[in-house]
C-alpha atoms as a PDB file:
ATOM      1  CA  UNK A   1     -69.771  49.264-104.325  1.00  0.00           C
ATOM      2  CA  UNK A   2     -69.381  53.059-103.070  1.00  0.00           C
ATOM      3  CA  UNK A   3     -68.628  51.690 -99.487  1.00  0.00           C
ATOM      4  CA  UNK A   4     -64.775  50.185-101.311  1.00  0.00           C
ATOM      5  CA  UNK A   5     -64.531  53.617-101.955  1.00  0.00           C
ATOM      6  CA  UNK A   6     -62.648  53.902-105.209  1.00  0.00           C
ATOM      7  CA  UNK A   7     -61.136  51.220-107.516  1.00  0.00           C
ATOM      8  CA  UNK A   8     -57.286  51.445-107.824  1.00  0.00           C
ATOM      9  CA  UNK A   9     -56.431  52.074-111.331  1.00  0.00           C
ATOM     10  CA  UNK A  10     -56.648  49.437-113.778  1.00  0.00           C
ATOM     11  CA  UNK A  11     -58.278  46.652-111.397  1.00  0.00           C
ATOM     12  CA  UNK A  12     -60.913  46.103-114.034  1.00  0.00           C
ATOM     13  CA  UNK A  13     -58.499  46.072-116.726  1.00  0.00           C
ATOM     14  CA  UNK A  14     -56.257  43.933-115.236  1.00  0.00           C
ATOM     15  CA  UNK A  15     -58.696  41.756-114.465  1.00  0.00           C
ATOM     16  CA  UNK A  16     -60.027  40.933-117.908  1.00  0.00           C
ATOM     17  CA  UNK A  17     -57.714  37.743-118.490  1.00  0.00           C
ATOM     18  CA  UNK A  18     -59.339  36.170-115.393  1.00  0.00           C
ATOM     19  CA  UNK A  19     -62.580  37.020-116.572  1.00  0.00           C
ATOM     20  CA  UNK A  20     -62.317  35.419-119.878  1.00  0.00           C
ATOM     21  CA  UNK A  21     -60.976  32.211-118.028  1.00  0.00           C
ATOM     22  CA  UNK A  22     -63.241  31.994-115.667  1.00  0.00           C
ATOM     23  CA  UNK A  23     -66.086  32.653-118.536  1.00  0.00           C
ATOM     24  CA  UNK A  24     -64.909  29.370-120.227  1.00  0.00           C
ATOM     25  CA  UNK A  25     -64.833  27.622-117.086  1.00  0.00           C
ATOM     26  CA  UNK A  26     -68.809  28.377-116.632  1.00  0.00           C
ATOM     27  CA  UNK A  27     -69.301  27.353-120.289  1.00  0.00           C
ATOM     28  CA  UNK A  28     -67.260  24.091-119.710  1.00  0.00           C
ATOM     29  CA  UNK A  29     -68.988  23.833-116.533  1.00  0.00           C
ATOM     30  CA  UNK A  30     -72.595  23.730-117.575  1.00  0.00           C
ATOM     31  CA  UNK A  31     -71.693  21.035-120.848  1.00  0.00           C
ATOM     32  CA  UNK A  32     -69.741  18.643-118.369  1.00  0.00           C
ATOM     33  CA  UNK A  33     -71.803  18.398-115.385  1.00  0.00           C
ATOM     34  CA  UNK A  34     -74.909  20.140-115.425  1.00  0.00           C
ATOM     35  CA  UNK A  35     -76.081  19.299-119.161  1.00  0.00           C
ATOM     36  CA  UNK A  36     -74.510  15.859-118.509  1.00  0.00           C
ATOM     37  CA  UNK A  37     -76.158  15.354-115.592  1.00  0.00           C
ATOM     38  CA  UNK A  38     -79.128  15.525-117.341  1.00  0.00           C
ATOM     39  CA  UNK A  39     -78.540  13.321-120.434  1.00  0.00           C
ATOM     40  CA  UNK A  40     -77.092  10.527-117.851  1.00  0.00           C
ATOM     41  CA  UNK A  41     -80.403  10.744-116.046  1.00  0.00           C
ATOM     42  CA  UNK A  42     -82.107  10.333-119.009  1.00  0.00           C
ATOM     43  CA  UNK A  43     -79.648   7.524-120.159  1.00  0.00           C
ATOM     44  CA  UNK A  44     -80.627   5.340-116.928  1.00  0.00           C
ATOM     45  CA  UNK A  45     -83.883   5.683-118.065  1.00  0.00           C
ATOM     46  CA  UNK A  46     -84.543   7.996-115.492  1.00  0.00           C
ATOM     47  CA  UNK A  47     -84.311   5.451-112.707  1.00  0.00           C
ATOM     48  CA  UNK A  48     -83.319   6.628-109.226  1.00  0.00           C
ATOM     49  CA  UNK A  49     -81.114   4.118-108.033  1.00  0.00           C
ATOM     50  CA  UNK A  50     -79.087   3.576-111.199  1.00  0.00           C
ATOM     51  CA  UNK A  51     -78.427   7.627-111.269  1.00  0.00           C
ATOM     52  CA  UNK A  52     -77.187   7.414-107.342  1.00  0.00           C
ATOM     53  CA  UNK A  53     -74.645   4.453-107.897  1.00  0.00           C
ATOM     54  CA  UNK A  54     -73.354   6.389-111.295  1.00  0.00           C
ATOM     55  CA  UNK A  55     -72.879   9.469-108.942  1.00  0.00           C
ATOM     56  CA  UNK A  56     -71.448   7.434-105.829  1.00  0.00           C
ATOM     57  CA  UNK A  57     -68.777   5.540-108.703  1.00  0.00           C
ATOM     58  CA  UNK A  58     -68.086   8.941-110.262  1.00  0.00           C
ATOM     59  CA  UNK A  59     -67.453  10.518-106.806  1.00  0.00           C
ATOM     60  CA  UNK A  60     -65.195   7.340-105.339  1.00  0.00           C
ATOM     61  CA  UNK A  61     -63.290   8.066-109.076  1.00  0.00           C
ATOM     62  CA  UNK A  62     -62.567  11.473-108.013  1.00  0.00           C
ATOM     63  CA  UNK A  63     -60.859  10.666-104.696  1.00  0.00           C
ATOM     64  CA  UNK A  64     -58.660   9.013-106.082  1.00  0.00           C
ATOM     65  CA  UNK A  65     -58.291  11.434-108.986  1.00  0.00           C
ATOM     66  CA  UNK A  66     -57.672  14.639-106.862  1.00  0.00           C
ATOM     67  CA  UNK A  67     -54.302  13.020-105.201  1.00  0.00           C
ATOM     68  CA  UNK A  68     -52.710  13.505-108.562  1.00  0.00           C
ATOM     69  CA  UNK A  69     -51.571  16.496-109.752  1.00  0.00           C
ATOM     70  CA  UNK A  70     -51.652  19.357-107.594  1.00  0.00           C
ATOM     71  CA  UNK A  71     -47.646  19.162-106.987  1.00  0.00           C
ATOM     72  CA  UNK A  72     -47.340  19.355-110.931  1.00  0.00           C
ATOM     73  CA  UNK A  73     -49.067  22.658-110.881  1.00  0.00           C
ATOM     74  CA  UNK A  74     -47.042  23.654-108.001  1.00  0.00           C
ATOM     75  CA  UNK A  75     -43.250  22.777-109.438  1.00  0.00           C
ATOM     76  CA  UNK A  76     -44.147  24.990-112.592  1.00  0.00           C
ATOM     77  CA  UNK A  77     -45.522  22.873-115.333  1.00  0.00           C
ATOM     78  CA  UNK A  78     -48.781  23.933-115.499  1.00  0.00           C
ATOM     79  CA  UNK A  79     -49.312  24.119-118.788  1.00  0.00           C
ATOM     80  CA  UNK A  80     -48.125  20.750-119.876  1.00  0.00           C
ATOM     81  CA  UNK A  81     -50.621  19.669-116.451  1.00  0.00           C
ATOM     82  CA  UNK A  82     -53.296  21.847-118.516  1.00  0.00           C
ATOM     83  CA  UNK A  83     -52.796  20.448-121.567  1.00  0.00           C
ATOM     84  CA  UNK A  84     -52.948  16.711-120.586  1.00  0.00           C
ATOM     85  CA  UNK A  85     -55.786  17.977-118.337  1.00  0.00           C
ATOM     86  CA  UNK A  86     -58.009  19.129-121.183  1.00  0.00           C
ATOM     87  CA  UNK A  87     -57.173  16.698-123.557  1.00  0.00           C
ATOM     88  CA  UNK A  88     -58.239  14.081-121.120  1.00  0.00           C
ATOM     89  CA  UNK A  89     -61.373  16.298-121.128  1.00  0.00           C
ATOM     90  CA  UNK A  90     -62.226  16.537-124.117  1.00  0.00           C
ATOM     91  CA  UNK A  91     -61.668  12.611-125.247  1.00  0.00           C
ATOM     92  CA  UNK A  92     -64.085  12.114-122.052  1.00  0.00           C
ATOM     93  CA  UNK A  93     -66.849  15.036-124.204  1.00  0.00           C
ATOM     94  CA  UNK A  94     -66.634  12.603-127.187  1.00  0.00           C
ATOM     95  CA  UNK A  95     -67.240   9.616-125.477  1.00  0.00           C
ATOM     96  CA  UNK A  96     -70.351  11.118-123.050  1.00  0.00           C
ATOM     97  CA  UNK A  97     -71.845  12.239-126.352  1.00  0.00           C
ATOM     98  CA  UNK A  98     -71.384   8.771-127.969  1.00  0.00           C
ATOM     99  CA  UNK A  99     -72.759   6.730-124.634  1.00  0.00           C
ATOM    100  CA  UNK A 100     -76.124   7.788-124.413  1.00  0.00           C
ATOM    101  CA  UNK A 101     -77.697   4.748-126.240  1.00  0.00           C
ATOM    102  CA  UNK A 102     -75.849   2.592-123.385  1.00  0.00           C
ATOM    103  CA  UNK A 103     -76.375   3.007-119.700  1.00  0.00           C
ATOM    104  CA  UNK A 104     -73.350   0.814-119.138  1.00  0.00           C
ATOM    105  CA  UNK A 105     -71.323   2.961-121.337  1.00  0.00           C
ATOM    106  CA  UNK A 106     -72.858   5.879-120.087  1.00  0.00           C
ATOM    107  CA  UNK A 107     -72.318   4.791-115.999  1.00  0.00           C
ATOM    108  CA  UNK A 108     -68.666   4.820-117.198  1.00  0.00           C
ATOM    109  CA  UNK A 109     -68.240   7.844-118.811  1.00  0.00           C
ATOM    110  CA  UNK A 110     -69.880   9.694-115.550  1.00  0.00           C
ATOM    111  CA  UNK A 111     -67.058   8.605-113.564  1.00  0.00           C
ATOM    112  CA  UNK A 112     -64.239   9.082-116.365  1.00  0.00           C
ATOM    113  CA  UNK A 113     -65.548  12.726-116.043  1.00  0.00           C
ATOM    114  CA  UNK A 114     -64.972  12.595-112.133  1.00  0.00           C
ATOM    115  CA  UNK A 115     -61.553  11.898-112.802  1.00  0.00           C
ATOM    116  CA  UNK A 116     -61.048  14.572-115.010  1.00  0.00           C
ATOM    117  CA  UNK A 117     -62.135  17.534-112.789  1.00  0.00           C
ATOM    118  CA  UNK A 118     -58.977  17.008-110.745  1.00  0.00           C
ATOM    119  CA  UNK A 119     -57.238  17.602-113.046  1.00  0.00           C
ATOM    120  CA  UNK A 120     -58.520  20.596-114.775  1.00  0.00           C
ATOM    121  CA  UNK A 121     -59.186  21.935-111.616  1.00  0.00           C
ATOM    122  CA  UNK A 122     -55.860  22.615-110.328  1.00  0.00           C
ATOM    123  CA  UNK A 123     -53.971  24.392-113.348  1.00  0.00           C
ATOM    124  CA  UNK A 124     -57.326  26.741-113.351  1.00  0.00           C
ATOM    125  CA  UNK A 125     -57.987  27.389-109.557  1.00  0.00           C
ATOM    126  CA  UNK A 126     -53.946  28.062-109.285  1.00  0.00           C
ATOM    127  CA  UNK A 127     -53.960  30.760-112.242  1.00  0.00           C
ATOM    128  CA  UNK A 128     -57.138  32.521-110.896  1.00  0.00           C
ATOM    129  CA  UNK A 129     -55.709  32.506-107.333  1.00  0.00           C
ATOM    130  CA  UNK A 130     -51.992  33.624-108.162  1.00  0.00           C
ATOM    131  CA  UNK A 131     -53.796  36.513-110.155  1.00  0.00           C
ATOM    132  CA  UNK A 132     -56.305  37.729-107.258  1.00  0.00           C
ATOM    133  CA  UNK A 133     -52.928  37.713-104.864  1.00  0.00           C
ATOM    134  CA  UNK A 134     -51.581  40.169-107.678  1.00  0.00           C
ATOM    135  CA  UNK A 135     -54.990  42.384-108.368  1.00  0.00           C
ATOM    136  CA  UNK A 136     -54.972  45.580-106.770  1.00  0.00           C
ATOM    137  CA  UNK A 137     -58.306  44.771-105.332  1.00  0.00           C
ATOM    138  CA  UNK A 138     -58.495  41.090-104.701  1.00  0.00           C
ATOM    139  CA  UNK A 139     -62.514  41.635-103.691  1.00  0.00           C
ATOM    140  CA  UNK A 140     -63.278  43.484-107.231  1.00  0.00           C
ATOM    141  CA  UNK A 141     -61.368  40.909-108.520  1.00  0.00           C
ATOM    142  CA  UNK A 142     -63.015  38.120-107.400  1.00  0.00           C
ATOM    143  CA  UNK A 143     -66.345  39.923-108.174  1.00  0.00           C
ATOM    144  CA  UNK A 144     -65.411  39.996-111.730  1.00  0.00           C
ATOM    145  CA  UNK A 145     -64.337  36.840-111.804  1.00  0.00           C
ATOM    146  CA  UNK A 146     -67.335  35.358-110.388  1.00  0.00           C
ATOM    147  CA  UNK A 147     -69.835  37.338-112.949  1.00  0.00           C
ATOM    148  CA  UNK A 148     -67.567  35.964-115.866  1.00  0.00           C
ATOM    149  CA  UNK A 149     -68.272  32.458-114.490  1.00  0.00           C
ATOM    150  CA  UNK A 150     -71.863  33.359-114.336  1.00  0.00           C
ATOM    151  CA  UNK A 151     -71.854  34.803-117.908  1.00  0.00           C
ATOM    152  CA  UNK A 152     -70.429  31.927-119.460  1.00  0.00           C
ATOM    153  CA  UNK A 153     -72.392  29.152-117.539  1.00  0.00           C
ATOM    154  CA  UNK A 154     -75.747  30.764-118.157  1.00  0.00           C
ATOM    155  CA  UNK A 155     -75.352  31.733-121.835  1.00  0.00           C
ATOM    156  CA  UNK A 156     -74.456  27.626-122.184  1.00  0.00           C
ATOM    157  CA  UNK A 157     -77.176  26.527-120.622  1.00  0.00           C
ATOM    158  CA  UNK A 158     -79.786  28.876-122.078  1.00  0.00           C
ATOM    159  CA  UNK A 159     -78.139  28.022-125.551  1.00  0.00           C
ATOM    160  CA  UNK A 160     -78.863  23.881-124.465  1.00  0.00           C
ATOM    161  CA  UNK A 161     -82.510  25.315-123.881  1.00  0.00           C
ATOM    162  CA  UNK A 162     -82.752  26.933-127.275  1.00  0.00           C
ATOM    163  CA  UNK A 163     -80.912  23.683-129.138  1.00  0.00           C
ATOM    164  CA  UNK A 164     -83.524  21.195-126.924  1.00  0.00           C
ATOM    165  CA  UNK A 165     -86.361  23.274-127.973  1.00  0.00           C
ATOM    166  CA  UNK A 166     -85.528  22.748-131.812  1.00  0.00           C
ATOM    167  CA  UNK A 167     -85.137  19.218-130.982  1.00  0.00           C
ATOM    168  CA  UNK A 168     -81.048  18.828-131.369  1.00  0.00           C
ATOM    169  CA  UNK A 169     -80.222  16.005-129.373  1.00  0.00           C
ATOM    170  CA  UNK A 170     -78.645  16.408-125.665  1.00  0.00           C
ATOM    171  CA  UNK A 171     -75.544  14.211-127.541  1.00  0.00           C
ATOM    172  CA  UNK A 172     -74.830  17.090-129.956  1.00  0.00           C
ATOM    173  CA  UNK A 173     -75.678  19.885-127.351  1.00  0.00           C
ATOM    174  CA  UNK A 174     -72.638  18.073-124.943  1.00  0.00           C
ATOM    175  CA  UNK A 175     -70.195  18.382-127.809  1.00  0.00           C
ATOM    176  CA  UNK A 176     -70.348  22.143-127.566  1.00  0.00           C
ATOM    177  CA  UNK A 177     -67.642  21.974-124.348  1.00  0.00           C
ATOM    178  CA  UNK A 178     -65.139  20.866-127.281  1.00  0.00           C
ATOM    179  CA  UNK A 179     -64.856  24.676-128.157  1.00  0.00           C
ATOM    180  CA  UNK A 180     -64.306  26.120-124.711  1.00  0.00           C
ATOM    181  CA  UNK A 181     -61.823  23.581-123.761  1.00  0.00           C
ATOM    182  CA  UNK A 182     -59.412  24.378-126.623  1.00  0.00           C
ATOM    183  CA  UNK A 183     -59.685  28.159-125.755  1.00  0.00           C
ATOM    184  CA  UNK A 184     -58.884  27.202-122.578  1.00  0.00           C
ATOM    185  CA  UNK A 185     -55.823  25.563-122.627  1.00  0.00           C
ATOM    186  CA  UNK A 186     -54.766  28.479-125.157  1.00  0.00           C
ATOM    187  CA  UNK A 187     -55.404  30.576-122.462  1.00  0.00           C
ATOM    188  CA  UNK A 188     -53.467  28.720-119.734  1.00  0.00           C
ATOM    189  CA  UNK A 189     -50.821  27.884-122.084  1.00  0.00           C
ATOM    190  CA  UNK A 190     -50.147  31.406-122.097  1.00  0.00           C
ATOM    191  CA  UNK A 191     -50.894  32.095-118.778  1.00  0.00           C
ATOM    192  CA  UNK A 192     -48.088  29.239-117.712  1.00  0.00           C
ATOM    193  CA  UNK A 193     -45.406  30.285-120.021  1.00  0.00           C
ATOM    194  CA  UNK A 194     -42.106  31.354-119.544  1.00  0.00           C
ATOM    195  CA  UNK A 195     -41.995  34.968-120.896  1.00  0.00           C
ATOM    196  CA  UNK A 196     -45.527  35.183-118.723  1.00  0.00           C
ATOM    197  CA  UNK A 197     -44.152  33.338-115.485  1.00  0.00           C
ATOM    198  CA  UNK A 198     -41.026  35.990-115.670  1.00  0.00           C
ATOM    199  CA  UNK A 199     -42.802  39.147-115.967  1.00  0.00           C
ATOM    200  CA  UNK A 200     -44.529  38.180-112.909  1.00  0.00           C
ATOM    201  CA  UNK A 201     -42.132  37.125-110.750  1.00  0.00           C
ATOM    202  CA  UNK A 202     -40.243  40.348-111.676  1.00  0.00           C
ATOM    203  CA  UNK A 203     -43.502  42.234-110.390  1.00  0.00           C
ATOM    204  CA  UNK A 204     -44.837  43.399-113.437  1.00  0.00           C
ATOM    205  CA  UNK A 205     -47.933  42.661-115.626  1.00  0.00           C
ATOM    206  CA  UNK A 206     -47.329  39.923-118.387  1.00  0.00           C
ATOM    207  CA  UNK A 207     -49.856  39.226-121.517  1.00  0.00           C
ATOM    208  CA  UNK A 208     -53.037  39.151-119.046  1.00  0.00           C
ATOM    209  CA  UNK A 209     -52.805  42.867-118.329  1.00  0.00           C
ATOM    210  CA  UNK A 210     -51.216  45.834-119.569  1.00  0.00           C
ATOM    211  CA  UNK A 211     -49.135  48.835-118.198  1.00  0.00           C
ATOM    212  CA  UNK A 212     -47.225  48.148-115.039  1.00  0.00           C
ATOM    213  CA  UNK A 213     -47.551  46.801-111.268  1.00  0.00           C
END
């Protein structure tokens, strides 16, 4: 990236929070939709039709979802939104992994899901963004960010591939979001907190950096 010229001092650094978010977010990613996906599929014995009007449910679910809780984010309680957010995700993890003998039960836990992603997505898109506004390089940033994303996602998904290959069942394989979801809402828990919110409104670096703005 020569033609940037130079990273300001500490970007990387400061950075590394974001990174480790957005790394869980590509591992929670890949075990709630794409590794889903597949095990729905597979749960509607593979039948065309019954897959689209799962998907069509799921996405009418989510429209209604996303009107929510943005404005909870936005009058400072995201970490109580995060927390209800990822609990809601997680109890919808436990019963995806449990439906897979029932298409019916199955159908509904695809569009349970679509009602969860607005509401994780919010408290997550709102930390990453309030942090790029406050990286010295916004584009390295970003960069970083997106690589974590990648990182995460692809080391779930070729860890699926390893556990399908020894024959663990796509049911146990889906469980494994459980793990990044309660590091997540550690992480945003932290992120959202007082001492945190202060520091940055007072222009300096909280818990997800070090040294000074």
């Amino acid at each position: 990236m020569s033609w940037l010229g130079p990273p300001p001092p500490g970007v990387f650094r400061r950075a590394r929070f974001a990174v480790a978010l957005m790394a869980l977010d590509g591992w929670f990613d890949a075990y709630f939709l794409l590794v889903w996906q597949i095990a729905l599929f597979v749960a509607l014995e593979e039948s065309i039709s019954a897959y689209g009007g799962a998907m069509a449910a799921a996405g009418l679910a989510g429209a209604v979802g996303g009107l929510l809780l943005g404005c909870h984010v936005d009058a400072g309680r995201g970490g109580r939104v995060a927390l209800f957010a990822f609990t809601a995700a997680a109890a919808v993890v436990l019963l995806r992994a449990a439906s897979l003998d029932s298409p019916w039960l199955a159908a509904g836990a695809n569009a349970l899901g679509a009602l969860v992603m607005p509401l994780v997505i919010p408290p997550l898109a709102s930390a990453s963004y309030n942090l790029a506004k406050a990286s010295p390089c916004p584009l390295r940033f970003q960069i970083a960010t997106e690589a974590g994303w990648d990182f995460g996602c692809g080391t779930a998904c070729l860890g699926t591939a390893a556990l399908t290959a020894a024959g663990v069942p796509l049911s146990v394989a889906i469980l494994l979001a459980l793990p990044g979801i309660m590091a997540t809402v550690v992480l945003l828990r932290r992120h959202y907190s007082p001492a945190a919110t202060a520091v940055r409104a007072a222009g300096g670096v909280s818990t997800e950096g070090a040294g000074s703005a």
